[in-house]
Protein backbone atom coordinates (compact mmCIF):
# COMPACT_ATOMS: atom_id res chain seq x y z
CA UNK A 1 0.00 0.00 0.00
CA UNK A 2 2.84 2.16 0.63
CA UNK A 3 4.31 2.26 -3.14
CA UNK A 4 0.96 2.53 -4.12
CA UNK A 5 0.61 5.89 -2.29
CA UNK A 6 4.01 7.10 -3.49
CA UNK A 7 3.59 6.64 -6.83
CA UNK A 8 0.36 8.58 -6.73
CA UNK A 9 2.34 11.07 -4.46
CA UNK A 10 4.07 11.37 -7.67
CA UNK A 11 1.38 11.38 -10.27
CA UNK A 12 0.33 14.18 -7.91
CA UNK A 13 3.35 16.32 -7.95
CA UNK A 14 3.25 15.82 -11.72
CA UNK A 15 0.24 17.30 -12.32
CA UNK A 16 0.14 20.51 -9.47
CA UNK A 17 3.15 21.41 -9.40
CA UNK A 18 2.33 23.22 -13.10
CA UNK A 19 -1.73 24.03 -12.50
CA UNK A 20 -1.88 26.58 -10.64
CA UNK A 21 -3.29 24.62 -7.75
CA UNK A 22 -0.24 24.34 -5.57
CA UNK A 23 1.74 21.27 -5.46
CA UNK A 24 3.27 22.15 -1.72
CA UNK A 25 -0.41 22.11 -0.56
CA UNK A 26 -2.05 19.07 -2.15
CA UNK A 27 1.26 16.84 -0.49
CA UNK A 28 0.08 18.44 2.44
CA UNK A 29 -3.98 18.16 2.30
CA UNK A 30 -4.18 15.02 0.02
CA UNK A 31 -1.81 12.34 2.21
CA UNK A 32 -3.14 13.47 5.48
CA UNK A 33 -7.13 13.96 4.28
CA UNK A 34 -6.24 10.40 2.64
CA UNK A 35 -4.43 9.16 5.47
CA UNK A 36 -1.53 8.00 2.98
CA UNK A 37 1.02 6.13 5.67
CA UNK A 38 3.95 8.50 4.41
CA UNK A 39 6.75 8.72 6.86
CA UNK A 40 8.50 12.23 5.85
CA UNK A 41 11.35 11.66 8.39
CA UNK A 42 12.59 8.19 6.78
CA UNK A 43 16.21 8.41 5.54
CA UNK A 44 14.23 7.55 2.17
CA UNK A 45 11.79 10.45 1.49
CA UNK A 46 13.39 13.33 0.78
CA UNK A 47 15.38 11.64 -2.17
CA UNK A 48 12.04 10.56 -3.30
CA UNK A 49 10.84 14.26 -3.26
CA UNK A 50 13.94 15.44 -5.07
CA UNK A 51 13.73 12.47 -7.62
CA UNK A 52 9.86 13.79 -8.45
CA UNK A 53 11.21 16.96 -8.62
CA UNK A 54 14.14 15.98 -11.34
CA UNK A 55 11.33 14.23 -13.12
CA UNK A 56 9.29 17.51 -13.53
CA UNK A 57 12.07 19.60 -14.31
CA UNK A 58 13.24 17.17 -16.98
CA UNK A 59 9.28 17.32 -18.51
CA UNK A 60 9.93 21.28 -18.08
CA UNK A 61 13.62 21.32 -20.44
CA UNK A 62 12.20 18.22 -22.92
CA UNK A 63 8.86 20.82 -23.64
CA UNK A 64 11.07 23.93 -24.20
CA UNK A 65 14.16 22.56 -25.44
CA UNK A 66 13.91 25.06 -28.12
CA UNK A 67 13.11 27.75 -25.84
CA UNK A 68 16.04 26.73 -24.53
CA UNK A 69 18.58 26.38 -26.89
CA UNK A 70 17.78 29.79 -28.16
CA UNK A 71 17.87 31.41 -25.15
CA UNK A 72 20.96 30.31 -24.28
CA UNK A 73 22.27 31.10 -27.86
CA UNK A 74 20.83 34.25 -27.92
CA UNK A 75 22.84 35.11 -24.36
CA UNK A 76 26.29 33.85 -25.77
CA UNK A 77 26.31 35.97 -28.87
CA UNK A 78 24.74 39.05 -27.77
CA UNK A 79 28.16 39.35 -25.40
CA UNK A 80 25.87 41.09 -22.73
CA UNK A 81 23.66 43.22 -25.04
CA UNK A 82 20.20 43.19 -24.86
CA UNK A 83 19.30 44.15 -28.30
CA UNK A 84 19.38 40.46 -29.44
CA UNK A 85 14.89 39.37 -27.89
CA UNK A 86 16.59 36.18 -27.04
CA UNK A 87 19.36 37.48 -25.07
CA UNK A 88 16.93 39.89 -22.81
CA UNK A 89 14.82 37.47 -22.61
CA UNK A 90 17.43 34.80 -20.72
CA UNK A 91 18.37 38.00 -18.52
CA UNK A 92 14.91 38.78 -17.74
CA UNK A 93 14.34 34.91 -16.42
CA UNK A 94 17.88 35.53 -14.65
CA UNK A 95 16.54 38.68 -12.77
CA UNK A 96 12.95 36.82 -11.96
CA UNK A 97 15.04 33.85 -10.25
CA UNK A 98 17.03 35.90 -8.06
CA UNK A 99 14.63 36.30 -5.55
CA UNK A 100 12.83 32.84 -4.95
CA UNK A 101 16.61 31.33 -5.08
CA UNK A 102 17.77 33.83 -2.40
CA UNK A 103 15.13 33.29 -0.13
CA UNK A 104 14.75 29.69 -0.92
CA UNK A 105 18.18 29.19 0.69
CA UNK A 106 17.70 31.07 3.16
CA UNK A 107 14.31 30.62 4.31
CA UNK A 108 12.75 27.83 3.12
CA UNK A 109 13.15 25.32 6.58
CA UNK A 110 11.95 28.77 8.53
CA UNK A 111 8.74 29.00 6.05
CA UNK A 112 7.80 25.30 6.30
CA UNK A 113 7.97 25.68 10.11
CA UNK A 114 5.88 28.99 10.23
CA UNK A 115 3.61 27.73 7.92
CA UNK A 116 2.90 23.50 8.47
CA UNK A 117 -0.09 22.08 8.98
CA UNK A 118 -3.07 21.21 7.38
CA UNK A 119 -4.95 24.14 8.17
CA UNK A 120 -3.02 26.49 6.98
CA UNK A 121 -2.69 24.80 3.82
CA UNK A 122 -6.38 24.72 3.39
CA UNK A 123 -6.24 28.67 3.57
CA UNK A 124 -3.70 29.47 1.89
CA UNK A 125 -4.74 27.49 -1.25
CA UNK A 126 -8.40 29.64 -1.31
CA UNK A 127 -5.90 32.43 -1.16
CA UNK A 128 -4.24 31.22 -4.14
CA UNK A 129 -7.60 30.86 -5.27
CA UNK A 130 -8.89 33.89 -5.10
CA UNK A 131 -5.37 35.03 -6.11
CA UNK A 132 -6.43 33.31 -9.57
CA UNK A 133 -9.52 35.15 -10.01
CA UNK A 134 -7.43 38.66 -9.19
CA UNK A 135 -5.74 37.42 -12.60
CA UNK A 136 -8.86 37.16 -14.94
CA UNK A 137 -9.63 40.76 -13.74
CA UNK A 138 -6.17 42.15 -14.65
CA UNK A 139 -6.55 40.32 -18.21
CA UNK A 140 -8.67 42.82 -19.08
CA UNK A 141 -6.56 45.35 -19.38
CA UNK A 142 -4.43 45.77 -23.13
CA UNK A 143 -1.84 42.74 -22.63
CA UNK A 144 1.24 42.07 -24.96
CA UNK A 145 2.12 38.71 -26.34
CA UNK A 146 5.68 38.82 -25.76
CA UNK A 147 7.45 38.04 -22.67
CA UNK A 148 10.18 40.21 -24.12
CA UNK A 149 8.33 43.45 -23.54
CA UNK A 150 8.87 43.56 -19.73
CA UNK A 151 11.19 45.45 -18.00
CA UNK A 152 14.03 44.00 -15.75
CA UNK A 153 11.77 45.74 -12.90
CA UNK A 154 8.76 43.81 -13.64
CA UNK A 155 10.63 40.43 -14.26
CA UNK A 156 12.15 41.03 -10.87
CA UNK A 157 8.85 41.49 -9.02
CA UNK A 158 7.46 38.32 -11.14
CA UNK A 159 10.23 36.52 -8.96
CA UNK A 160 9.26 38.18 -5.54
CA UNK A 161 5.78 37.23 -6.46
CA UNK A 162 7.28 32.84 -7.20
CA UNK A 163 8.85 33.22 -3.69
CA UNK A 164 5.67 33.15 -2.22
CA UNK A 165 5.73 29.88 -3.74
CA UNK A 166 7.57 28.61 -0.84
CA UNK A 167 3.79 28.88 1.40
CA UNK A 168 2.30 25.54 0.98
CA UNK A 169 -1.32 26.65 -0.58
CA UNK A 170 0.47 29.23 -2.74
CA UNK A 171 0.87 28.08 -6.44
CA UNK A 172 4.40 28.68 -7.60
CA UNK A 173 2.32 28.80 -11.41
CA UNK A 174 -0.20 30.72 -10.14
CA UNK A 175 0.85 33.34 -8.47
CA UNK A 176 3.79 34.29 -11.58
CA UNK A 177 0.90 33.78 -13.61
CA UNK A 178 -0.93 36.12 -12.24
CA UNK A 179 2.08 38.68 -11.62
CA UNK A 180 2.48 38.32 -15.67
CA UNK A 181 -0.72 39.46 -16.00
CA UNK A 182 -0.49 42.35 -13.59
CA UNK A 183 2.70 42.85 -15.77
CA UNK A 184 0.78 43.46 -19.08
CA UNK A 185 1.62 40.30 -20.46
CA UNK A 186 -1.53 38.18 -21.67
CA UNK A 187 -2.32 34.39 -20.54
CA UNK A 188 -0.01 32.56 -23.19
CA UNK A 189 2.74 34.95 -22.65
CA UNK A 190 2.57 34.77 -18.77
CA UNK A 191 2.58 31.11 -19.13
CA UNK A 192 5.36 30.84 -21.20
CA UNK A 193 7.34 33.04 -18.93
CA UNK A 194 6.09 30.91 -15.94
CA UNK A 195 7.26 27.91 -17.02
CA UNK A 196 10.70 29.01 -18.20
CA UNK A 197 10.79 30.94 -15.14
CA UNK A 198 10.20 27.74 -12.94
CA UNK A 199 12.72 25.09 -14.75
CA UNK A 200 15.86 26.39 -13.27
CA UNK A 201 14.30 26.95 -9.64
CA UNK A 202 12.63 23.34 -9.78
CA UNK A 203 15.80 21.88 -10.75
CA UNK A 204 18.12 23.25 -8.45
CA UNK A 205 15.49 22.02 -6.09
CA UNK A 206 16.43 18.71 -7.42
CA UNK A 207 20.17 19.06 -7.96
CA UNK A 208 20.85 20.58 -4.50
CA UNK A 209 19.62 17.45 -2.15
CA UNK A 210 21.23 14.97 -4.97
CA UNK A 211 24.06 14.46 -2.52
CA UNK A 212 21.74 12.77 0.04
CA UNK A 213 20.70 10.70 -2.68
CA UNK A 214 24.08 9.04 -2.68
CA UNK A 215 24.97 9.05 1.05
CA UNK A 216 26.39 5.57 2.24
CA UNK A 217 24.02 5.20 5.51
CA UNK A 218 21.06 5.87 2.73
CA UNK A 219 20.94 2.61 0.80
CA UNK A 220 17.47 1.90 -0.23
CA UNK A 221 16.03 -1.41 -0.93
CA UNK A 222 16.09 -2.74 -4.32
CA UNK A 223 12.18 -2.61 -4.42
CA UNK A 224 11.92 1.09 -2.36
CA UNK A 225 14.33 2.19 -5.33
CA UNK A 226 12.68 0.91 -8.04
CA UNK A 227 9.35 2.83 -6.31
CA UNK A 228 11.48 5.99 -6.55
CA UNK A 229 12.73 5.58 -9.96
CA UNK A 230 9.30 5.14 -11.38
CA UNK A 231 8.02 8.01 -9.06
CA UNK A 232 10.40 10.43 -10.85
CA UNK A 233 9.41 9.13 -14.24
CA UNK A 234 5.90 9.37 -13.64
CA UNK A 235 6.03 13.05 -12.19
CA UNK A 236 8.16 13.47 -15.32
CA UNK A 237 5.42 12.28 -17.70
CA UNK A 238 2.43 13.93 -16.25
CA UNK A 239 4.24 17.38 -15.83
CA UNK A 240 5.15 16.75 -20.04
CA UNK A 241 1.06 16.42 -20.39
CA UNK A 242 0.17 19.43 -17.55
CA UNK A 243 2.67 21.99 -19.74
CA UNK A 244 0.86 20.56 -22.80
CA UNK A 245 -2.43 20.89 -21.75
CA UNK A 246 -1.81 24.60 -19.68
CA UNK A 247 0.17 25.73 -22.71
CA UNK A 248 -2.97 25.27 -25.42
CA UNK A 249 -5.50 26.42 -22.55
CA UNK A 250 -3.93 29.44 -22.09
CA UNK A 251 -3.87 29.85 -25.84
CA UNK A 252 -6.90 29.19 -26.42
CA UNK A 253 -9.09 31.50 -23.81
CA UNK A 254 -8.59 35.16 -23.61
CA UNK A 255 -10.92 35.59 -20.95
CA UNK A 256 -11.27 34.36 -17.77
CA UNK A 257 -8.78 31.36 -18.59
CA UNK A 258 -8.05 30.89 -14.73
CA UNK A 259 -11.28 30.99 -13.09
CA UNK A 260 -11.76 27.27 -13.20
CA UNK A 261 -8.58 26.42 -11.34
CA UNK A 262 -9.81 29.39 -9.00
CA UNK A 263 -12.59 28.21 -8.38
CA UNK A 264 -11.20 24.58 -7.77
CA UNK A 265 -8.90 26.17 -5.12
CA UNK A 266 -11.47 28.33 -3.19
CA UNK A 267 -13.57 24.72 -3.24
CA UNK A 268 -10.55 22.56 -2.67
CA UNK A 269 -9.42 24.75 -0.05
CA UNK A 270 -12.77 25.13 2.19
CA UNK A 271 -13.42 21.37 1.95
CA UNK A 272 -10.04 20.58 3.26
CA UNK A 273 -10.64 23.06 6.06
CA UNK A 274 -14.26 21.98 6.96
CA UNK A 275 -12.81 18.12 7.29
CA UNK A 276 -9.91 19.12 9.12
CA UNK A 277 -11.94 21.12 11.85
CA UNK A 278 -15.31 18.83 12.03
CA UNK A 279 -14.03 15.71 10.13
């Protein structure tokens, strides 16, 4: 029962940790609403969180690889100039990571202590929720299609706003979604600039704790490894289909394109809070 519940611990991060439905807050709600038997102080759990979270930055640089690739091309000719959309763009994802990196290092253990629990969860995700909504109204204003078209100043407060990220509840998607739009840009464009924003934070998520993957007091059963392994693929897989699906959504409504998962987290939310406190 216990791989069972990790691999759908992983299917889980796969899937919220790009809709803008927080993935910090469903592993908190869903496992303890569910009562999934997860020990997070076993020697094996956090390299099964930073394997998911390899697996979704790996969906993240497979679905933009040409992003990618251009941006970093663009960066290494221009020599530092900005004149060159692909170089400012690479420096405008540069100056929105600063911030969630910096205060990732230095404050993530603080937040997860200030903010744990289920409860708190619960509120912060109708927060995010009605965060969401806050976005379809600021849609409405004249929007640009091109991430290029914001200033270092607004890139930078895009990455304040993905620090937030580090509340469980609060969607790291979400709430740079909605700072794109509050930037001008409209839902494609903030979406784009989301997602490239996230890869390199997600990854050095991932790259930073590899070390205790590898520690000699942390061999893992053959079986309990084989459970990880497929974790990471799966949370690999099902972030590939979340960017694919976002990516055409956004696309594809010019209105009111994040109401839904809005709504879902305003509903989500209450529910989780109503169980916790009478359930």
């Amino acid at each position: 029962m216990l791989y069972l519940d990790l691999l759908l611990l992983a299917i889980l991060q796969g899937v919220t940790e790009l809709f803008p439905i927080s993935s910090l807050g469903h592993s908190v709600l869903v496992p303890a609403l569910f009562h999934w038997p997860l020990d997070r102080a076993a020697d094996w759990f956090l390299p099964y969180i930073v394997v998911l979270h390899l697996g979704t930055a790996g969906a993240l640089l497979l679905y933009f690889r040409r992003d990618w690739h251009a941006l970093l091309a663009g960066a290494w000719n221009a020599r530092g100039r900005l004149d060159d959309p692909n170089a400012k763009l690479f420096w405008l994802l540069a100056a929105g990571t600063l911030p969630a990196a910096i205060l990732g290092l230095l404050l993530e253990h603080k937040v997860r202590e200030w903010f744990s629990g289920i409860t708190v969860a619960a509120v912060f995700l109708m927060i995010n929720g009605m965060l969401l909504l806050l976005g379809d109204w600021l849609k409405r204003r004249q929007s640009s299609g091109n991430p290029v078209s914001l200033s270092f100043g607004k890139a930078l407060a895009i990455g304040c706003a993905q620090a937030l990220a580090l509340v469980p509840g609060i969607s790291r998607s979400g709430v740079t979604l909605v700072a794109g739009l509050g930037a001008g840009l409209d839902y494609a464009a903030s979406a784009r600039f989301s997602f490239l924003l996230a890869t390199p934070i997600i990854a050095a998520a991932g790259v930073f704790e590899i070390p205790k993957l590898i520690q000699p007091h942390s061999r893992l059963p053959a079986v309990l490894l084989g459970v990880i392994i497929l974790g990471g693929v799966l949370s690999g897989l099902f972030a590939w289909f979340s960017t694919w699906f976002l990516m055409r959504w956004f696309r594809s409504h010019e209105l009111m394109a994040c109401r839904p998962f809005g709504i879902y987290c305003l509903v989500a939310g209450a529910s989780a809070l109503v169980w916790n406190v009478f359930g």
